[in-house]
PDB file of N, CA and C in Angstrom:
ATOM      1  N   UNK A   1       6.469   8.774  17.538  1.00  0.00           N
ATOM      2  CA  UNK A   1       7.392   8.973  16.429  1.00  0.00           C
ATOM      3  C   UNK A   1       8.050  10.334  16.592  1.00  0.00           C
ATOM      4  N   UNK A   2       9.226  10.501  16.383  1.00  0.00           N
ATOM      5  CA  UNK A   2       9.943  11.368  16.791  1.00  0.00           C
ATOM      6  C   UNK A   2       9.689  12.566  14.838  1.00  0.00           C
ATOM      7  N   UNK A   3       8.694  13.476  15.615  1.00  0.00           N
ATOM      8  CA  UNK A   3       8.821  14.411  14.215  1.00  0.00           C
ATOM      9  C   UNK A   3       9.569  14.743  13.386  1.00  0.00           C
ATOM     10  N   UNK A   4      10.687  14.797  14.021  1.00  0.00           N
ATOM     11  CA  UNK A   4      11.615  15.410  13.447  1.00  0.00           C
ATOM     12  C   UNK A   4      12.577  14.458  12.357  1.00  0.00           C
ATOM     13  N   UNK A   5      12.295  13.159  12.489  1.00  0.00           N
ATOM     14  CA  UNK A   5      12.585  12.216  11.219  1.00  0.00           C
ATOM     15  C   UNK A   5      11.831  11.829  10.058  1.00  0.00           C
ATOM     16  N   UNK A   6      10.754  11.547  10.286  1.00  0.00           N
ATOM     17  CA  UNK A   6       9.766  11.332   9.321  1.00  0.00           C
ATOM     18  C   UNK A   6       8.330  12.022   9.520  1.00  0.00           C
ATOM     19  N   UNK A   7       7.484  12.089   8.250  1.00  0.00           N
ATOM     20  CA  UNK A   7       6.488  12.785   8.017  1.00  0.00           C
ATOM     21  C   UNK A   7       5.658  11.788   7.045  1.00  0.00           C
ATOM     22  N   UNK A   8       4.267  12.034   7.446  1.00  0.00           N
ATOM     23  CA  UNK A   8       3.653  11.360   6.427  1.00  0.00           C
ATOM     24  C   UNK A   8       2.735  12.198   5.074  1.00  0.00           C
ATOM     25  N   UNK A   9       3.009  11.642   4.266  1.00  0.00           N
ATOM     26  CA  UNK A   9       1.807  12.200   2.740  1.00  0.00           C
ATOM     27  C   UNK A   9       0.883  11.582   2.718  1.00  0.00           C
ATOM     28  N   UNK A  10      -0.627  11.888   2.763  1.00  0.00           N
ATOM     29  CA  UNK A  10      -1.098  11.258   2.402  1.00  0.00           C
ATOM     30  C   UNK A  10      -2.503  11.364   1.251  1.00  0.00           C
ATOM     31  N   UNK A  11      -2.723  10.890   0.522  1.00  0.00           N
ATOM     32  CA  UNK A  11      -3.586  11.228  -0.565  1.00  0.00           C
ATOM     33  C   UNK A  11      -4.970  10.922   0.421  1.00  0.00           C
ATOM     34  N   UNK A  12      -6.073  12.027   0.392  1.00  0.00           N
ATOM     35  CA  UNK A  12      -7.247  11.097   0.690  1.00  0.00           C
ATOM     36  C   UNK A  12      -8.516  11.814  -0.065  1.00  0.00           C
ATOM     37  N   UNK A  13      -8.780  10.318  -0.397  1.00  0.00           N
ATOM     38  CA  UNK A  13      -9.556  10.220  -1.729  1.00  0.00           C
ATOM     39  C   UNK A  13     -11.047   9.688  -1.297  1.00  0.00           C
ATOM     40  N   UNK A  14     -12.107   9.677  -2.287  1.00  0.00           N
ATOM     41  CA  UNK A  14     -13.435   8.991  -1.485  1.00  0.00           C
ATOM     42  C   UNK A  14     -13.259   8.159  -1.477  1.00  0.00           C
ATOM     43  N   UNK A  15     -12.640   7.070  -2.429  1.00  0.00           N
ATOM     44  CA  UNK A  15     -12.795   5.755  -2.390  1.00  0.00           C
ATOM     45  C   UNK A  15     -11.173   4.836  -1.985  1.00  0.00           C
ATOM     46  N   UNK A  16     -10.337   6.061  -1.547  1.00  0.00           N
ATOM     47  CA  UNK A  16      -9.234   5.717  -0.866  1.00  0.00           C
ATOM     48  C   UNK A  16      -8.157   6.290  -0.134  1.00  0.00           C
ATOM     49  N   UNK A  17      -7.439   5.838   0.613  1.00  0.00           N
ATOM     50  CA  UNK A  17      -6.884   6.738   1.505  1.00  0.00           C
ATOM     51  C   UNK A  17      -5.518   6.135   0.870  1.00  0.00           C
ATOM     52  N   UNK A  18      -4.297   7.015   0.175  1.00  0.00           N
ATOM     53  CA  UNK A  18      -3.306   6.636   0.418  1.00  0.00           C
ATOM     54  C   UNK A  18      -2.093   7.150   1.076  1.00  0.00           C
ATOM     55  N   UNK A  19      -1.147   6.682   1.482  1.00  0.00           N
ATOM     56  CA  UNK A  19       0.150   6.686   2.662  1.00  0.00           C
ATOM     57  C   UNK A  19       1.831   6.632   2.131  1.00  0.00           C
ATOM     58  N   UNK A  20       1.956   7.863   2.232  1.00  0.00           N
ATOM     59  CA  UNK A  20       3.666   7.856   2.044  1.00  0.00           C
ATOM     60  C   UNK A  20       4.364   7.947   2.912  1.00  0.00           C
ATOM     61  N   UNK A  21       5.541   7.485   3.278  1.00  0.00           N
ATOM     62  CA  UNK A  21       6.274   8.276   4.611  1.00  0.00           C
ATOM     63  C   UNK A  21       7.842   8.817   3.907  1.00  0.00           C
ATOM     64  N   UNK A  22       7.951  10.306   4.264  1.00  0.00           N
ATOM     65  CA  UNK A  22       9.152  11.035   4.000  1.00  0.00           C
ATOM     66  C   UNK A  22       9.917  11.144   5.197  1.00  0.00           C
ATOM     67  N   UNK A  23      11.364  10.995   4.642  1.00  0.00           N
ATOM     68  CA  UNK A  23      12.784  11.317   6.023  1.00  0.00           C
ATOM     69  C   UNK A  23      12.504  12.980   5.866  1.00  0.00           C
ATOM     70  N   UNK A  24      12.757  13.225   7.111  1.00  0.00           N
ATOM     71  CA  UNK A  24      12.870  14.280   7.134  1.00  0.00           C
ATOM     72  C   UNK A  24      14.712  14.536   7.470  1.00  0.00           C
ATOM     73  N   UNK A  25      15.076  15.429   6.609  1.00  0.00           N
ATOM     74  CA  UNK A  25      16.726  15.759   6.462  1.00  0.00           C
ATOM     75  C   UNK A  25      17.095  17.111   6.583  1.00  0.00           C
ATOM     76  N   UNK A  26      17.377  17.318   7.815  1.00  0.00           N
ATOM     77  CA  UNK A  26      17.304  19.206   8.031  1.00  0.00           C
ATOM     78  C   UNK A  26      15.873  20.067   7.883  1.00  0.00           C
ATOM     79  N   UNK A  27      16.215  20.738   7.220  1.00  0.00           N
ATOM     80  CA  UNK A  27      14.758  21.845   6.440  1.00  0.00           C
ATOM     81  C   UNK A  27      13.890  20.895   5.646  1.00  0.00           C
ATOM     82  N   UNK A  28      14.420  20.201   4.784  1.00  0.00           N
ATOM     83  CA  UNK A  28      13.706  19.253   3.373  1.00  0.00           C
ATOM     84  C   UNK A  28      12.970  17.989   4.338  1.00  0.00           C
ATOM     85  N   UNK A  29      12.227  17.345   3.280  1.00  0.00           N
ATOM     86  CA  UNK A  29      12.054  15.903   2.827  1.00  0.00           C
ATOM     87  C   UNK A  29      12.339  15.278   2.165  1.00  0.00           C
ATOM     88  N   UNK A  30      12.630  14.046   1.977  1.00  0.00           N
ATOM     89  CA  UNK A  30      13.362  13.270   0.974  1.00  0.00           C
ATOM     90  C   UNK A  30      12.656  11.878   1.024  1.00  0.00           C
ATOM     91  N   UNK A  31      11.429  11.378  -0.174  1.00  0.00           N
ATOM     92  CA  UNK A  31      10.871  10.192  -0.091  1.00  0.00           C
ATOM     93  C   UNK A  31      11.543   8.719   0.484  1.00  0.00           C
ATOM     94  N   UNK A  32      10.999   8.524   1.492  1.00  0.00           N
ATOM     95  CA  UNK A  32      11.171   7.365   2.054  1.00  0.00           C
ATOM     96  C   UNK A  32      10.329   6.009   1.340  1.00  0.00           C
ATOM     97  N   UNK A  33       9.394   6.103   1.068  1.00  0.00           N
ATOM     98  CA  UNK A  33       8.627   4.962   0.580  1.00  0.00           C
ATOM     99  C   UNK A  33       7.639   5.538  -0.541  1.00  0.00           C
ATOM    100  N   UNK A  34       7.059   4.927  -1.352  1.00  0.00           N
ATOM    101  CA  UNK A  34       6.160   5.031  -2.659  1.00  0.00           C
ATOM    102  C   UNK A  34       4.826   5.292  -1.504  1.00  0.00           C
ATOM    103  N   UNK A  35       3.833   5.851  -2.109  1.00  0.00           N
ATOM    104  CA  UNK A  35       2.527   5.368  -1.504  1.00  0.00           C
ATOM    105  C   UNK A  35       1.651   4.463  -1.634  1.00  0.00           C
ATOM    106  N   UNK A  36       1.154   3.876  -0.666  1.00  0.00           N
ATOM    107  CA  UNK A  36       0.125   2.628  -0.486  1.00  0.00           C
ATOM    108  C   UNK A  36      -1.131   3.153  -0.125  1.00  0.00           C
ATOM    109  N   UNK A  37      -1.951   1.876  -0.922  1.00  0.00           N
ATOM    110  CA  UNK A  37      -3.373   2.752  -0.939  1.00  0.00           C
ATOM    111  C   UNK A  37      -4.193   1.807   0.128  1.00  0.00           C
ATOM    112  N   UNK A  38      -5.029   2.467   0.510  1.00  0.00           N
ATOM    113  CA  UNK A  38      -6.065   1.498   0.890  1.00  0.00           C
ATOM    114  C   UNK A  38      -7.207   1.985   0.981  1.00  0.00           C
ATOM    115  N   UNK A  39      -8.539   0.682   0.780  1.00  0.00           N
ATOM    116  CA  UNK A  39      -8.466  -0.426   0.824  1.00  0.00           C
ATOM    117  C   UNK A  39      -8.166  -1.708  -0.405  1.00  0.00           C
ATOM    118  N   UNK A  40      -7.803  -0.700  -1.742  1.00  0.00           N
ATOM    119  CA  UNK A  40      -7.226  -1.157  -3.061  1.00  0.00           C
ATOM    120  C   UNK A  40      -6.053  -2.662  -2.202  1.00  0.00           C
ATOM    121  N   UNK A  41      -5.198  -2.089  -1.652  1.00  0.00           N
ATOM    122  CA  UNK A  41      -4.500  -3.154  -1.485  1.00  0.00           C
ATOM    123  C   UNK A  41      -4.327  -2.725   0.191  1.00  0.00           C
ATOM    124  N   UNK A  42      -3.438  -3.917   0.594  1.00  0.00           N
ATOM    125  CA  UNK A  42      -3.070  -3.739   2.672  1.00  0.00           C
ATOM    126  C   UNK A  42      -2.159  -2.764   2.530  1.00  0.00           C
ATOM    127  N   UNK A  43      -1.958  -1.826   2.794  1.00  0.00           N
ATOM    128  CA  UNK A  43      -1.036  -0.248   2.738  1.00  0.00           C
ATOM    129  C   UNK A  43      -0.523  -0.998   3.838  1.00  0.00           C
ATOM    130  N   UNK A  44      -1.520  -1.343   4.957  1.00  0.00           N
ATOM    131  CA  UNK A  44      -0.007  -1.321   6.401  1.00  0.00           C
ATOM    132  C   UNK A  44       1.038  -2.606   6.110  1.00  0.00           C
ATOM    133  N   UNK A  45       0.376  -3.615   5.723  1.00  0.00           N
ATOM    134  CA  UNK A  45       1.272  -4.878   5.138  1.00  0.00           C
ATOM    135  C   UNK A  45       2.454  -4.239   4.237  1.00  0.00           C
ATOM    136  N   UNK A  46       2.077  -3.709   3.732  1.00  0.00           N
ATOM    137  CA  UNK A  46       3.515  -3.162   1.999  1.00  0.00           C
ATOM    138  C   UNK A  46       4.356  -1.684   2.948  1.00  0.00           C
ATOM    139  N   UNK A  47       3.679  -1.305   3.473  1.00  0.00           N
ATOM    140  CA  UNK A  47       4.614   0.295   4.534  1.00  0.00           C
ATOM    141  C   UNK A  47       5.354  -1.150   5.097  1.00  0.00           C
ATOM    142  N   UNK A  48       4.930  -1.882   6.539  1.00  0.00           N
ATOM    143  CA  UNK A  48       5.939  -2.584   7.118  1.00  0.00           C
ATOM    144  C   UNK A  48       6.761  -3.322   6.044  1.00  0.00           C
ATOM    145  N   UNK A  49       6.340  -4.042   4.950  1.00  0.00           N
ATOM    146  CA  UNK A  49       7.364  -4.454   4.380  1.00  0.00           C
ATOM    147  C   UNK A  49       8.326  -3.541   3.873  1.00  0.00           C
ATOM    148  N   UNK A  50       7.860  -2.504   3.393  1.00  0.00           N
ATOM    149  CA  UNK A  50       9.159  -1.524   3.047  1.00  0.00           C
ATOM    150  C   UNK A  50       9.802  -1.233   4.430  1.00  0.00           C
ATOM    151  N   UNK A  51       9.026  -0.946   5.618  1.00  0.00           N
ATOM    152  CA  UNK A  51      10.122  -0.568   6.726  1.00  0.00           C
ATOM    153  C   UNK A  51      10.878  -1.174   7.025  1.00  0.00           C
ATOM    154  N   UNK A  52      10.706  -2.453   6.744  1.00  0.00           N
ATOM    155  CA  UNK A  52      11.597  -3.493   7.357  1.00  0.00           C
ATOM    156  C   UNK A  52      12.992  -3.961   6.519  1.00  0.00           C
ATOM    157  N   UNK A  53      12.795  -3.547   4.607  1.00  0.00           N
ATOM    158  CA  UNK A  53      13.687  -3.795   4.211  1.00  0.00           C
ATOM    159  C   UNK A  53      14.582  -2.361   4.326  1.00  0.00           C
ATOM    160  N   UNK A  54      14.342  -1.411   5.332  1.00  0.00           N
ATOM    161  CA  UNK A  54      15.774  -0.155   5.477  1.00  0.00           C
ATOM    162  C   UNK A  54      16.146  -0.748   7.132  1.00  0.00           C
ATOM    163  N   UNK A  55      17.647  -1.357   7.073  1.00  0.00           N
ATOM    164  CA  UNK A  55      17.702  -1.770   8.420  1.00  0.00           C
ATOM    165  C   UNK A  55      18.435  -0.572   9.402  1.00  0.00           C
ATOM    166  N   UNK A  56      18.308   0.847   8.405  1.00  0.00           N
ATOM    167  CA  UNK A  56      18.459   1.708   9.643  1.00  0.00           C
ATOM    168  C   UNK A  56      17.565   2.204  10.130  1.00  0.00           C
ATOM    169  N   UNK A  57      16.114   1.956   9.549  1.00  0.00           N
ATOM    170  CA  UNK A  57      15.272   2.819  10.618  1.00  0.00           C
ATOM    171  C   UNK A  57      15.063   1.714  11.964  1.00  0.00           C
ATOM    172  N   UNK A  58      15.074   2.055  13.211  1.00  0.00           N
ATOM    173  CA  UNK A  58      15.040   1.577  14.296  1.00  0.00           C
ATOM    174  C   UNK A  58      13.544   1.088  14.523  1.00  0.00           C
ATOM    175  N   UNK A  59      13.328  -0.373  15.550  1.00  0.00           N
ATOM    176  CA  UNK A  59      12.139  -0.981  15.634  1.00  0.00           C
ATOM    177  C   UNK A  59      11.686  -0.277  16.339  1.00  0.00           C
ATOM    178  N   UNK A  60      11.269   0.689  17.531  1.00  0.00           N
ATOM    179  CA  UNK A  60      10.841   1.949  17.867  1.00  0.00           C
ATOM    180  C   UNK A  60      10.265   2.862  16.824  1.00  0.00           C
ATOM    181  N   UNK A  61      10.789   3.001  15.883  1.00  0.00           N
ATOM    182  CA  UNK A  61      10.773   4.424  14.884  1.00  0.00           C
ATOM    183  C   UNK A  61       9.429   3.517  13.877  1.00  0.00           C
ATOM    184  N   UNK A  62       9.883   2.083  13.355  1.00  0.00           N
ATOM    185  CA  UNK A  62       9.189   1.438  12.611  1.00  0.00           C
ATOM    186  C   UNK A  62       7.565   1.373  13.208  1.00  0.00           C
ATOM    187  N   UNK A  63       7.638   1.014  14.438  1.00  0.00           N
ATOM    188  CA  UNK A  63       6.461   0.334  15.179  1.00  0.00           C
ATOM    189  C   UNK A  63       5.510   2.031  15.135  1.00  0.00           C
ATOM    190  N   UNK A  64       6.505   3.480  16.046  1.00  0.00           N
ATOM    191  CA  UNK A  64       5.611   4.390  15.620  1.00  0.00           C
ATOM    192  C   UNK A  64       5.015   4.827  14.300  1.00  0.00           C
ATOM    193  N   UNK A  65       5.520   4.658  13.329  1.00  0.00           N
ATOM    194  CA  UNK A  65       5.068   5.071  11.560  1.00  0.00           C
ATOM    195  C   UNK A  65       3.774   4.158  11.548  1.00  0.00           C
ATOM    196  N   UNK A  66       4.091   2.717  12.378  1.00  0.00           N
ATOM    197  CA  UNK A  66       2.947   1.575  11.721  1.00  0.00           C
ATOM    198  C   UNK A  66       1.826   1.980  12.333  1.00  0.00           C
ATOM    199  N   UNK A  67       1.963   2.366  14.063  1.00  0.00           N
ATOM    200  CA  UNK A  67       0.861   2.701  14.774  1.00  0.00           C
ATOM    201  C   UNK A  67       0.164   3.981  14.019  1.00  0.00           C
ATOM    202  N   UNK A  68       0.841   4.913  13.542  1.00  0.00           N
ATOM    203  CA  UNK A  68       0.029   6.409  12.615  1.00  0.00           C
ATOM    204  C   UNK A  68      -0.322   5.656  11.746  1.00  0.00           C
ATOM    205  N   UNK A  69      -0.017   5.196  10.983  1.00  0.00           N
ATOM    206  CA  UNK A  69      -0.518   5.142   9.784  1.00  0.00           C
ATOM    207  C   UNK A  69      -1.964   3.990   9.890  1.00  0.00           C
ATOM    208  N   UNK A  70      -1.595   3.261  10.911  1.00  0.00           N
ATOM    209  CA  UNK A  70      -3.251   2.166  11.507  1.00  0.00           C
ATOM    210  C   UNK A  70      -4.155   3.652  11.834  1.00  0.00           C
ATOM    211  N   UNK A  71      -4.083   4.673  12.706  1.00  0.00           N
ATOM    212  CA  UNK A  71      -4.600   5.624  12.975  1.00  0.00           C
ATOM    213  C   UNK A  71      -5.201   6.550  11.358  1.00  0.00           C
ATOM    214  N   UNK A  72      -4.406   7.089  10.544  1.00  0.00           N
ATOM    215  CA  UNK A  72      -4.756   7.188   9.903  1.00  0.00           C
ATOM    216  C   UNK A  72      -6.118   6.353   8.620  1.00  0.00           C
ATOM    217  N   UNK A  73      -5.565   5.628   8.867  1.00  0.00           N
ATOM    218  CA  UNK A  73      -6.382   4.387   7.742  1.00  0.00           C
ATOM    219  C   UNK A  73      -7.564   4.149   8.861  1.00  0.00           C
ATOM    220  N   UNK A  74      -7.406   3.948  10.090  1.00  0.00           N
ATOM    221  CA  UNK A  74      -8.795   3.916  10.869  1.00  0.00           C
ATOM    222  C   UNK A  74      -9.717   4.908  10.911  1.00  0.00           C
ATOM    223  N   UNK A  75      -9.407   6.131  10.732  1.00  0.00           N
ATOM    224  CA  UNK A  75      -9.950   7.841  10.732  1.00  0.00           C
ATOM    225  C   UNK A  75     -10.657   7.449   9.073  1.00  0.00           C
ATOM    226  N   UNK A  76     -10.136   7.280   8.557  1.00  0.00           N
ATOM    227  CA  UNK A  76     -10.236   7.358   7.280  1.00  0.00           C
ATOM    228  C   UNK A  76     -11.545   6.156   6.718  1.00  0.00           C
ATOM    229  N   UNK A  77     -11.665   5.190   7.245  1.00  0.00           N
ATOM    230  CA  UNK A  77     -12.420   3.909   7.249  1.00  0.00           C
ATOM    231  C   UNK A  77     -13.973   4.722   8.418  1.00  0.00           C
ATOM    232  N   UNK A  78     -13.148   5.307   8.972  1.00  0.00           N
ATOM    233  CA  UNK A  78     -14.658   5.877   9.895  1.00  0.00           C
ATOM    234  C   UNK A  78     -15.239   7.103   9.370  1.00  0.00           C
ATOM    235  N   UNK A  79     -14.500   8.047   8.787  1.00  0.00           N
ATOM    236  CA  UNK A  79     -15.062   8.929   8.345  1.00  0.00           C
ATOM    237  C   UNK A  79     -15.347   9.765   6.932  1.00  0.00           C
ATOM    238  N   UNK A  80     -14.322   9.040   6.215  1.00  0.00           N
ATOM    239  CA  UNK A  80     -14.470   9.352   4.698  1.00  0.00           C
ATOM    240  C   UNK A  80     -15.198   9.543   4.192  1.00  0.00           C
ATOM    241  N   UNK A  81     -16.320   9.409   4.144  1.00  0.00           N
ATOM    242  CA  UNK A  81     -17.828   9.629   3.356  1.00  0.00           C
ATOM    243  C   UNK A  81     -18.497  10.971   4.305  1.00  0.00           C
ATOM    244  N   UNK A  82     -18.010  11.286   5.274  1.00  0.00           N
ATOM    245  CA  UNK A  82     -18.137  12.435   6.339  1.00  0.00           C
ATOM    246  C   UNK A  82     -17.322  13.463   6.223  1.00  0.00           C
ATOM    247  N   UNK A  83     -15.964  13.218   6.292  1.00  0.00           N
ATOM    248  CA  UNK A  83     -14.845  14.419   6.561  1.00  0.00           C
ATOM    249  C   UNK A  83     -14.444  14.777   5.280  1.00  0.00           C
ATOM    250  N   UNK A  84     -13.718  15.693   5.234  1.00  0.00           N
ATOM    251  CA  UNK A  84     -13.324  16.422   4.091  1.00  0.00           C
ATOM    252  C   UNK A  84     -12.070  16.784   4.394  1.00  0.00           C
ATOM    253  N   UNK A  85     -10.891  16.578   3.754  1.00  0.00           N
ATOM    254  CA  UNK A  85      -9.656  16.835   3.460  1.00  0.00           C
ATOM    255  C   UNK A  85      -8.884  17.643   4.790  1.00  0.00           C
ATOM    256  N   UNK A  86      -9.713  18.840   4.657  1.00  0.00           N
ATOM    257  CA  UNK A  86      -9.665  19.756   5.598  1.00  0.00           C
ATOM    258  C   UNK A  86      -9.709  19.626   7.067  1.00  0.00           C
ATOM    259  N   UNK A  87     -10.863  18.129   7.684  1.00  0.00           N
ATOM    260  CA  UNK A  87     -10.938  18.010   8.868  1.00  0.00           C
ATOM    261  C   UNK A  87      -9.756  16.955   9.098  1.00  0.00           C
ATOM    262  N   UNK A  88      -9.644  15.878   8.326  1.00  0.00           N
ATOM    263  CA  UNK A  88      -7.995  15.500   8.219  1.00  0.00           C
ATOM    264  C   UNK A  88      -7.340  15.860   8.770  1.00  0.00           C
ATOM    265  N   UNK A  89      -6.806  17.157   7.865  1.00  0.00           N
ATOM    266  CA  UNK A  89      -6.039  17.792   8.799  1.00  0.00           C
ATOM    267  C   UNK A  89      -5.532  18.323   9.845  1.00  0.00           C
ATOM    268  N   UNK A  90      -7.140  18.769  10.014  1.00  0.00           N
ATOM    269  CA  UNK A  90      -7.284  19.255  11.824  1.00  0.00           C
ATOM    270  C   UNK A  90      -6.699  17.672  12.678  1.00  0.00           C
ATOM    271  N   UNK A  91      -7.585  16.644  12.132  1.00  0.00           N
ATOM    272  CA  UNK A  91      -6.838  15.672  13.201  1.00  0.00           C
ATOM    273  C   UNK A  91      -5.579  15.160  12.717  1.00  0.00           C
ATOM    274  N   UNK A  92      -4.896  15.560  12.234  1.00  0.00           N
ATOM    275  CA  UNK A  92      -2.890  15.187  12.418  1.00  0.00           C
ATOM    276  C   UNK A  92      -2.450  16.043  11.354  1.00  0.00           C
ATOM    277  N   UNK A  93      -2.399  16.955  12.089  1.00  0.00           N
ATOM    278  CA  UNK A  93      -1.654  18.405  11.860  1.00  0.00           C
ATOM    279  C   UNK A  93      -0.260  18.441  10.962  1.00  0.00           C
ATOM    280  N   UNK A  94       0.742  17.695  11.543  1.00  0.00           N
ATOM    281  CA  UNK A  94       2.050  17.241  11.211  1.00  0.00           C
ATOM    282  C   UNK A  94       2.201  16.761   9.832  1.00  0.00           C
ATOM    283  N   UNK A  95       0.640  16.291   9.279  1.00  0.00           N
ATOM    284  CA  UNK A  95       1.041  15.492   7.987  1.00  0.00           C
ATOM    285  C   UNK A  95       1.075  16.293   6.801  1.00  0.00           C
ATOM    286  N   UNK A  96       1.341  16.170   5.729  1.00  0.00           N
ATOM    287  CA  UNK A  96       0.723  16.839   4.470  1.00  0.00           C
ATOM    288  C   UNK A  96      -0.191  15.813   3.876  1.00  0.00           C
ATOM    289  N   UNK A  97      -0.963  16.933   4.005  1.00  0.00           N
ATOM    290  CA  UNK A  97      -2.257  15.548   2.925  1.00  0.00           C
ATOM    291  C   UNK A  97      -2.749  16.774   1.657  1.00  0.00           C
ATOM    292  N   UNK A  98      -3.244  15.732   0.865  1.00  0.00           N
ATOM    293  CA  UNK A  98      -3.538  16.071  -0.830  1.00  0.00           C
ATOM    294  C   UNK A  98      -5.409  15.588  -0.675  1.00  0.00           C
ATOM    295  N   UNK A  99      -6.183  16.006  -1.477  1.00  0.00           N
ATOM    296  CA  UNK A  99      -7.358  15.316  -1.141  1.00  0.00           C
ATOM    297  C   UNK A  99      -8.157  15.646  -2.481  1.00  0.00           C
ATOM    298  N   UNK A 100      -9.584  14.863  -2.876  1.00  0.00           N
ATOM    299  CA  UNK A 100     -10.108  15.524  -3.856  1.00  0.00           C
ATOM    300  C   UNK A 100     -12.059  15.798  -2.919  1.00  0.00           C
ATOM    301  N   UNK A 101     -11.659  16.172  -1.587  1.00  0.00           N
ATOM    302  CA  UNK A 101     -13.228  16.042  -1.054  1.00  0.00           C
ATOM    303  C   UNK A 101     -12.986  17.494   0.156  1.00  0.00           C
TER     304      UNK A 101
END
């Protein structure tokens, strides 16, 4: 995924991880999608459906957001009851994350 377009938010919580993705527009961000939670509901099912209804983001650009965000939600499914907000971060630097652990 090319950094310099999009960024991800993500809330991570004990009992859930959730996923925003922001355009990135010059200096700023500017919300691209609501956040999806998981495992409350399929976050990657409702992200691709939102990616798919903007037909300018490119199937390249789409497929990288889907592959992070499987990465994310997999980190998160393996270590949540282990990691803390903080080690998150260490593994994907690029994102902003929010946390209550």
């Amino acid at each position: 995924m090319d950094v310099q377009k999009f960024t991800f938010k993500i809330l991570w919580l004990e009992n859930n991880v959730a996923i925003a993705v922001d355009h990135i527009v010059g200096n700023n961000t500017s919300p691209l999608t609501s956040y999806f939670f998981w495992p409350r509901n399929d976050a990657w099912e409702q992200l691709n459906t939102e990616l798919e209804s903007k037909p300018w983001i490119s199937d390249n650009d789409r497929i990288s957001i889907l592959n992070q965000a499987t990465e994310i939600i997999n980190f998160w499914q393996e270590t949540a009851k282990n990691q803390s907000v903080s080690q998150a971060k260490a593994k994907f630097p690029n994102f902003i994350f929010t946390g209550s652990n």
